[in-house]
C-alpha atoms as a PDB file:
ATOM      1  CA  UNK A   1      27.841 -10.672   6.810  1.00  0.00           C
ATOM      2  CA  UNK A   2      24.430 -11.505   6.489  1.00  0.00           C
ATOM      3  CA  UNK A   3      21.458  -9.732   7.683  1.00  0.00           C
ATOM      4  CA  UNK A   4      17.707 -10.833   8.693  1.00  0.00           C
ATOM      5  CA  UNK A   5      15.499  -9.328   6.316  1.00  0.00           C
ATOM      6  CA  UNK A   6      12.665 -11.294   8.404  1.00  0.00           C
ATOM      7  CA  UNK A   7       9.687 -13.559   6.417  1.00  0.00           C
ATOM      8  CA  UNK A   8       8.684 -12.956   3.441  1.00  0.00           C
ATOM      9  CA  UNK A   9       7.969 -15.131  -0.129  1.00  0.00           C
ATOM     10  CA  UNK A  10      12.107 -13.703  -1.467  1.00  0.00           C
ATOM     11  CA  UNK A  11      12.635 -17.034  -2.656  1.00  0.00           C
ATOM     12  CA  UNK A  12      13.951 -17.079  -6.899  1.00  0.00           C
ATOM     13  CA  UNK A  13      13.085 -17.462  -9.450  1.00  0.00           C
ATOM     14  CA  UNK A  14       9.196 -18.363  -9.682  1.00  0.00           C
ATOM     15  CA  UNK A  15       7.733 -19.721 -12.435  1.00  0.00           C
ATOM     16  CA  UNK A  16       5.457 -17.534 -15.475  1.00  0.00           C
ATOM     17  CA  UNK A  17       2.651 -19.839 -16.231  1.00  0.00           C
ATOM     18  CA  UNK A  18      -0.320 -19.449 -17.255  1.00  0.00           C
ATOM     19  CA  UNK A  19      -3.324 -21.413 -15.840  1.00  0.00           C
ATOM     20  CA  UNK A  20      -6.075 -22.311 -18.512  1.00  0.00           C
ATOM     21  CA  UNK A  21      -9.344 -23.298 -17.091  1.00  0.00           C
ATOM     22  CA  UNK A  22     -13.021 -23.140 -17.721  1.00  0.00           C
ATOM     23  CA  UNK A  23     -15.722 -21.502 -15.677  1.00  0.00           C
ATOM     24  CA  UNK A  24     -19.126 -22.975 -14.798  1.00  0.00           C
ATOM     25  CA  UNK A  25     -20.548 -21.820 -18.379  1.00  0.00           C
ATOM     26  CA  UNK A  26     -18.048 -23.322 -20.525  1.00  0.00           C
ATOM     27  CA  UNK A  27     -15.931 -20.004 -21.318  1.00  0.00           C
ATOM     28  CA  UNK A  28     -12.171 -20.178 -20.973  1.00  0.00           C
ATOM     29  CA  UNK A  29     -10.593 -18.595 -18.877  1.00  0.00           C
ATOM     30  CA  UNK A  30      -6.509 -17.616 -17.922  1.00  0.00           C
ATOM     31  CA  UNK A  31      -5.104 -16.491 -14.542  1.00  0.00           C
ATOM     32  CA  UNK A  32      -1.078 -16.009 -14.711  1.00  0.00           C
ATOM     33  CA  UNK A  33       0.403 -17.686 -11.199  1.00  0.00           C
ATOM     34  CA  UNK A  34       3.977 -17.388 -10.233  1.00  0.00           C
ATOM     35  CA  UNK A  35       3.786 -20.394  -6.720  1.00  0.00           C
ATOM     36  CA  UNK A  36       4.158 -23.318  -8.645  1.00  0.00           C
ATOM     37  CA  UNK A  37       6.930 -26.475  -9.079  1.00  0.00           C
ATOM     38  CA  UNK A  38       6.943 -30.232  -9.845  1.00  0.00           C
ATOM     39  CA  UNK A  39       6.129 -31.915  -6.816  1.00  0.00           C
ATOM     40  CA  UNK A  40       6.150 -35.629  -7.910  1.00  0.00           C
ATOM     41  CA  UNK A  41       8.069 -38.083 -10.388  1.00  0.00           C
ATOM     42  CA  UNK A  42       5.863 -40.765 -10.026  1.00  0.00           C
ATOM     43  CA  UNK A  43       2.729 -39.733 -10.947  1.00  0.00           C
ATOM     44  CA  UNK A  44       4.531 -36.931 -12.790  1.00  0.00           C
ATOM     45  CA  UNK A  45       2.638 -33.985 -10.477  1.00  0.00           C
ATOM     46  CA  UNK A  46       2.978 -30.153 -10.390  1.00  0.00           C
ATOM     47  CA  UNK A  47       1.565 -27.470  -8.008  1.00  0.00           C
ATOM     48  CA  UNK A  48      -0.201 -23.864  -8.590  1.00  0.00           C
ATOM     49  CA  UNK A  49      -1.192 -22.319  -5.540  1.00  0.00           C
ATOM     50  CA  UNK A  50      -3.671 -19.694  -5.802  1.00  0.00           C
ATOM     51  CA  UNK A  51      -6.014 -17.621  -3.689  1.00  0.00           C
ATOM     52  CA  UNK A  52      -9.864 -18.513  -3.098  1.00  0.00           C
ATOM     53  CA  UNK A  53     -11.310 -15.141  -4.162  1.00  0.00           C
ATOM     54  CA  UNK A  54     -10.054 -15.836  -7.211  1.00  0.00           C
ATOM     55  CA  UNK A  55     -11.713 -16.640 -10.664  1.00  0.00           C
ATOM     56  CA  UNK A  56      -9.517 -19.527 -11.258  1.00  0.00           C
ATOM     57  CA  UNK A  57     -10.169 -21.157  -8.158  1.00  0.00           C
ATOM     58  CA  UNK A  58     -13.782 -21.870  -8.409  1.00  0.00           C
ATOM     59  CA  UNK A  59     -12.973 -23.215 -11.877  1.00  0.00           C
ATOM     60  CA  UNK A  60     -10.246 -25.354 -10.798  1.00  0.00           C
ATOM     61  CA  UNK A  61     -12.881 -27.123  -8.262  1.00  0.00           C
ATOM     62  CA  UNK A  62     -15.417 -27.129 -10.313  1.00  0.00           C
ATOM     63  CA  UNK A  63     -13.830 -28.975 -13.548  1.00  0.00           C
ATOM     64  CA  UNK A  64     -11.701 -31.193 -11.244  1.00  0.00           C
ATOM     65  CA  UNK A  65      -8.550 -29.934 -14.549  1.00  0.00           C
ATOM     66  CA  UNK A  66      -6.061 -26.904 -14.883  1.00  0.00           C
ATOM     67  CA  UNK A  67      -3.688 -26.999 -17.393  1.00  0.00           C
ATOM     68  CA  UNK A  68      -0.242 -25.064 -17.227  1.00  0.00           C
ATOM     69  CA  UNK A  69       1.042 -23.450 -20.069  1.00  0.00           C
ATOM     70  CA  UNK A  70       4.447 -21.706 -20.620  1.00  0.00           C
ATOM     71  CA  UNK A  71       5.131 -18.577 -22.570  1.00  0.00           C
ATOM     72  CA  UNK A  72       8.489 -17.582 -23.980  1.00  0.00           C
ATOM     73  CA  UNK A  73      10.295 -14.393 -22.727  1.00  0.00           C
ATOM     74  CA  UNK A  74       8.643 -12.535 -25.936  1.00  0.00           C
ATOM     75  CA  UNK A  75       5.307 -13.250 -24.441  1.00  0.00           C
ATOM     76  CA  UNK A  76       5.628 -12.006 -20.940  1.00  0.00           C
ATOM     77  CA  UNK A  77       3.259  -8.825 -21.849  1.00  0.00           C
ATOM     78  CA  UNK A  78       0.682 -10.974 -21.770  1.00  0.00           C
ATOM     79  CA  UNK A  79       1.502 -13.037 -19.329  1.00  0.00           C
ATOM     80  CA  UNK A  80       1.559 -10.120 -16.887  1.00  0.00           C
ATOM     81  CA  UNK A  81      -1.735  -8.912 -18.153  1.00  0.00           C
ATOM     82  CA  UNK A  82      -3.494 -12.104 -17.428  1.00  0.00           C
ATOM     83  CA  UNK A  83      -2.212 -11.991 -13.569  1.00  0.00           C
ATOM     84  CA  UNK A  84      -3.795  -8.256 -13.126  1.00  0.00           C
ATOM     85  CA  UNK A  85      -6.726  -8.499 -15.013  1.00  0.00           C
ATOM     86  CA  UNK A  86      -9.289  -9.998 -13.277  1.00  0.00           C
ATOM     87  CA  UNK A  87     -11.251 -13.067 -15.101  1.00  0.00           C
ATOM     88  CA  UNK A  88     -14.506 -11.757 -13.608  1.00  0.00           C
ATOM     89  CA  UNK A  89     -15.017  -8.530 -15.994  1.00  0.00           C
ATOM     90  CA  UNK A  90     -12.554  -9.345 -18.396  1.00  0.00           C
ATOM     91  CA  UNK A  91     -11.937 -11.973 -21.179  1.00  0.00           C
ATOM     92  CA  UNK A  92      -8.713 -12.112 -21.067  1.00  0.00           C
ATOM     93  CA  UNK A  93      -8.196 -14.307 -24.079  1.00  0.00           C
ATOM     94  CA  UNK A  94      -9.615 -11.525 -26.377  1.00  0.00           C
ATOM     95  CA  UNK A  95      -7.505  -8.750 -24.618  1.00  0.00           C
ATOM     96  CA  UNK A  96      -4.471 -10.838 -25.319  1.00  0.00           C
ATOM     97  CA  UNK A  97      -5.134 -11.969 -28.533  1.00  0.00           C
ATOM     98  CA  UNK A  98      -4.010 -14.983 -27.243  1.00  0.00           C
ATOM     99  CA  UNK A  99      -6.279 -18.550 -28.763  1.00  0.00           C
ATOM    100  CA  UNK A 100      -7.702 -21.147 -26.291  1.00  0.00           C
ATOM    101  CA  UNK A 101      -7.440 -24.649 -27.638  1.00  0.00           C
ATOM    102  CA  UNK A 102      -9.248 -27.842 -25.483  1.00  0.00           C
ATOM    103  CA  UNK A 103      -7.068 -30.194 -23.765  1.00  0.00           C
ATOM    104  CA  UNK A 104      -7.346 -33.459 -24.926  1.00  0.00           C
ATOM    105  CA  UNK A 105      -6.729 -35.257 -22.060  1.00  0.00           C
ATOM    106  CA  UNK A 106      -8.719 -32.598 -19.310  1.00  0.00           C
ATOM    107  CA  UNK A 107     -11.353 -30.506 -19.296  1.00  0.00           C
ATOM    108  CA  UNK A 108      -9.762 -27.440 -19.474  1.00  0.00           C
ATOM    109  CA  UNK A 109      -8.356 -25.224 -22.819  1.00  0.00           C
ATOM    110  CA  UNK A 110      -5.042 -24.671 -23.063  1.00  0.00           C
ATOM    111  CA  UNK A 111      -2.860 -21.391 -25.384  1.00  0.00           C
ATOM    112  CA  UNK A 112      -2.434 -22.095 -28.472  1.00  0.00           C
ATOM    113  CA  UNK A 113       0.167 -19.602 -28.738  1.00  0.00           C
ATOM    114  CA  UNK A 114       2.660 -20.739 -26.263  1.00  0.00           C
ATOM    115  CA  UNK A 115       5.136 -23.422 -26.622  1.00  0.00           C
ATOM    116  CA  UNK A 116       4.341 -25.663 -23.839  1.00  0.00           C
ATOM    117  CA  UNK A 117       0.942 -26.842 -22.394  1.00  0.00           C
ATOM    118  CA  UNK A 118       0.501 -29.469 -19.503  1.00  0.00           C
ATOM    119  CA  UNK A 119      -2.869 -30.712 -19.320  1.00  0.00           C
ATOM    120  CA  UNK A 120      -3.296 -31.757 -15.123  1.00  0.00           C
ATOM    121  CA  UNK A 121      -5.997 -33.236 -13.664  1.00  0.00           C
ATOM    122  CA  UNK A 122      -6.605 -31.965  -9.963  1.00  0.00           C
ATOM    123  CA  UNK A 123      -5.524 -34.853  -7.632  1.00  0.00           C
ATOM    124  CA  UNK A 124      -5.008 -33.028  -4.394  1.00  0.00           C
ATOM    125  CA  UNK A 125      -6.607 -29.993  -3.163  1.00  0.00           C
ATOM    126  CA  UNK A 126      -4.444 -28.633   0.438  1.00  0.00           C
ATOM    127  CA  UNK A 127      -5.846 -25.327   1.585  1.00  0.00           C
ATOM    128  CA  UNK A 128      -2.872 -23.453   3.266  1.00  0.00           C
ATOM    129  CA  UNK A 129      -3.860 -20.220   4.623  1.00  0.00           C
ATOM    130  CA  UNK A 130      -4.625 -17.267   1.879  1.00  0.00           C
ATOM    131  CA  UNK A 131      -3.748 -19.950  -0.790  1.00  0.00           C
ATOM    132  CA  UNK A 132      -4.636 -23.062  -1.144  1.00  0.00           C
ATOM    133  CA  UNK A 133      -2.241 -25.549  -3.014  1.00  0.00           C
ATOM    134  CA  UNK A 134      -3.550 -27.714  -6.277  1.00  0.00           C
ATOM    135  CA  UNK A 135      -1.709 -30.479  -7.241  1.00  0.00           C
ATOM    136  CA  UNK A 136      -1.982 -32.143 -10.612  1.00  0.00           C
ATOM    137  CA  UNK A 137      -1.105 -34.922 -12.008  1.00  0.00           C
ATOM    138  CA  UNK A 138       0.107 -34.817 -15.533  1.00  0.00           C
ATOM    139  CA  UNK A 139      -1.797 -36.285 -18.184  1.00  0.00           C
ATOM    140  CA  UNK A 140       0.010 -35.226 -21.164  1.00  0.00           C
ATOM    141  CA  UNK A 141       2.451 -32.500 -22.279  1.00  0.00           C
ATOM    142  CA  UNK A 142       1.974 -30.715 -25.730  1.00  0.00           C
ATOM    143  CA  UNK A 143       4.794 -28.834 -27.144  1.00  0.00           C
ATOM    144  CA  UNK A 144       5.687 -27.145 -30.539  1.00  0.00           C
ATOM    145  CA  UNK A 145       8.276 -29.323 -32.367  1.00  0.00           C
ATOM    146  CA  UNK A 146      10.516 -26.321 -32.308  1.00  0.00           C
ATOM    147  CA  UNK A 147      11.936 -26.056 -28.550  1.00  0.00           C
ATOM    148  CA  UNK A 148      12.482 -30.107 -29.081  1.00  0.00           C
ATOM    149  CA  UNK A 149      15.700 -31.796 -29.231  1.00  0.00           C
ATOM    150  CA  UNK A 150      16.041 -35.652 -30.811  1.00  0.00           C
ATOM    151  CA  UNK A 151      14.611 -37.689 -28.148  1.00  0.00           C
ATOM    152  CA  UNK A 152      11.470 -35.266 -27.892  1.00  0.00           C
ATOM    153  CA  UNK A 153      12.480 -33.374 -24.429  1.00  0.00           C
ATOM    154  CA  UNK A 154      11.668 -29.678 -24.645  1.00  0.00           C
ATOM    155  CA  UNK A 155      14.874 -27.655 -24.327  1.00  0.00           C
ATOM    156  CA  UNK A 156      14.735 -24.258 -21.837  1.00  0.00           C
ATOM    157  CA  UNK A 157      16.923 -22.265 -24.216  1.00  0.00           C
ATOM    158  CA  UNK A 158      14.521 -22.644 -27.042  1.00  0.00           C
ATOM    159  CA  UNK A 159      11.396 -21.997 -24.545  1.00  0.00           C
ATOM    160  CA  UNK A 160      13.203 -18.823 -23.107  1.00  0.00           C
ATOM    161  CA  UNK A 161      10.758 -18.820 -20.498  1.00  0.00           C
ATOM    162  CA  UNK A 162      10.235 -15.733 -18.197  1.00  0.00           C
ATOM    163  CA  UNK A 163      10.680 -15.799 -14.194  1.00  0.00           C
ATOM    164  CA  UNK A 164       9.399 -14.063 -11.941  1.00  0.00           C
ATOM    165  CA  UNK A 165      10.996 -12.076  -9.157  1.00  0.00           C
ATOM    166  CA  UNK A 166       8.122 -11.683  -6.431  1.00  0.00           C
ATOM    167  CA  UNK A 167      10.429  -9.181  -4.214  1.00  0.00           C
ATOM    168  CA  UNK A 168      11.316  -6.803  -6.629  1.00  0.00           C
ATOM    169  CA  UNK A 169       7.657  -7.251  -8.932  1.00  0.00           C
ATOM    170  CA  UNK A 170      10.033  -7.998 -12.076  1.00  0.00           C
ATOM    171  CA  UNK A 171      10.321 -10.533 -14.720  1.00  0.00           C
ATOM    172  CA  UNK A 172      13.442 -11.734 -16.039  1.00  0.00           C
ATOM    173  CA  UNK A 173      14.781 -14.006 -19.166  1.00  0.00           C
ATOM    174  CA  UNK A 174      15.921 -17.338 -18.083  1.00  0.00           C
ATOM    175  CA  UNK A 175      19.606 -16.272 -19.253  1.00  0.00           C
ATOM    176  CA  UNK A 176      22.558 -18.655 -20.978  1.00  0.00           C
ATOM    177  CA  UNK A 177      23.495 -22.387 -20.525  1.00  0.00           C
ATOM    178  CA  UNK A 178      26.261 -22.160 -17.919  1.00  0.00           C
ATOM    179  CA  UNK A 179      26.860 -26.078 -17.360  1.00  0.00           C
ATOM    180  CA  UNK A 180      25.515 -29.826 -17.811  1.00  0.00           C
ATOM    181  CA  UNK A 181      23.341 -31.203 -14.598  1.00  0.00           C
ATOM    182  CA  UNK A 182      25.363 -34.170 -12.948  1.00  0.00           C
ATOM    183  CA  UNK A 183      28.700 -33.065 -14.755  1.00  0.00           C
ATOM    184  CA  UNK A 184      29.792 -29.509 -13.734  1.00  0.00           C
ATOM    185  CA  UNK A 185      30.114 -30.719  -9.619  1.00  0.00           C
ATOM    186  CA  UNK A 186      31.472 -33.914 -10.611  1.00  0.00           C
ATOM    187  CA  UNK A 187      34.990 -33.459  -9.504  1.00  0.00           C
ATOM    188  CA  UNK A 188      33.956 -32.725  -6.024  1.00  0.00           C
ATOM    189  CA  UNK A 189      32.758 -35.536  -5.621  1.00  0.00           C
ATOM    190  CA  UNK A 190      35.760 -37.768  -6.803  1.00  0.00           C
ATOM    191  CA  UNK A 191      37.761 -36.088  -4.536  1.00  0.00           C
END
């Protein structure tokens, strides 16, 4: 049986990513967001959404670029710090340790440390209610040669990336390969 548990963001998992951007005086800056997807093939498009009074948000705005960058599951430590620290008071790159590295296809630096970067240019800007939603549209994807198979597509079980649980505050591994897309439900549809 189920029961109403009434509305509230339970949906799993979110995203980890980290959002590279840089304020009005050039410095880069990180903000960790967890309401974020693809949103579009064609232009290849993802989404952060994020909440005004933040650092990030001005930034984002401002610059017109974001870029998203994943960290692996051995990284999460400072992917967690960069979502509670706040960017106004706090360099967050030198806390981390972590290295900002400019985009070369937006203006705004990405981690030099993590194993994907996705360099976005803001296309749409949709103010919701305490967040407002960014879209951006890909511009180019950097990633270390080591999560990448043959044809160049970077593989989830060598990213391990973290997810994040938003109703129970936790972070979790993205856990074992349990079946091909497109195969595993194939004899259902035979039938």
């Amino acid at each position: 049986m189920k029961r109403s548990i009434g509305h509230r963001e339970t949906l799993f998992p979110c995203p980890v990513w980290i959002i590279g951007t840089y304020d009005s005086e050039g410095k880069p800056k990180l903000m960790t967001v967890a309401w974020g997807g693809i949103v579009c093939s064609k232009p290849a498009s993802v989404c952060i959404s994020i909440r005004e009074a933040t650092h990030s948000y001005r930034s984002i705005v401002e610059r017109g670029a974001f870029t998203v960058n994943v960290p692996n599951s051995d990284q999460v430590r400072e992917a967690d710090f960069a979502g509670i620290a706040s960017g106004r008071d706090t360099d967050k790159f030198a806390a981390t340790g972590l290295t900002p590295v400019r985009s070369g296809h937006v203006d705004a630096p990405m981690i030099a440390e993590f194993p994907l970067n996705v360099e976005c240019e803001l296309a749409h800007t949709v103010p919701i209610g305490l967040h407002t939603l960014f879209v951006g549209e890909i511009r180019d994807v950097k990633a270390d040669e080591s999560i990448l198979d043959e044809k160049d597509t970077p593989l989830i079980r060598k990213v391990n990336p973290p997810i994040w649980a938003p109703a129970e505050l936790a972070y979790y591994s993205t856990g074992e390969f349990i079946g091909a897309g497109l195969a595993i439900g194939k004899d259902l549809v035979e039938k």
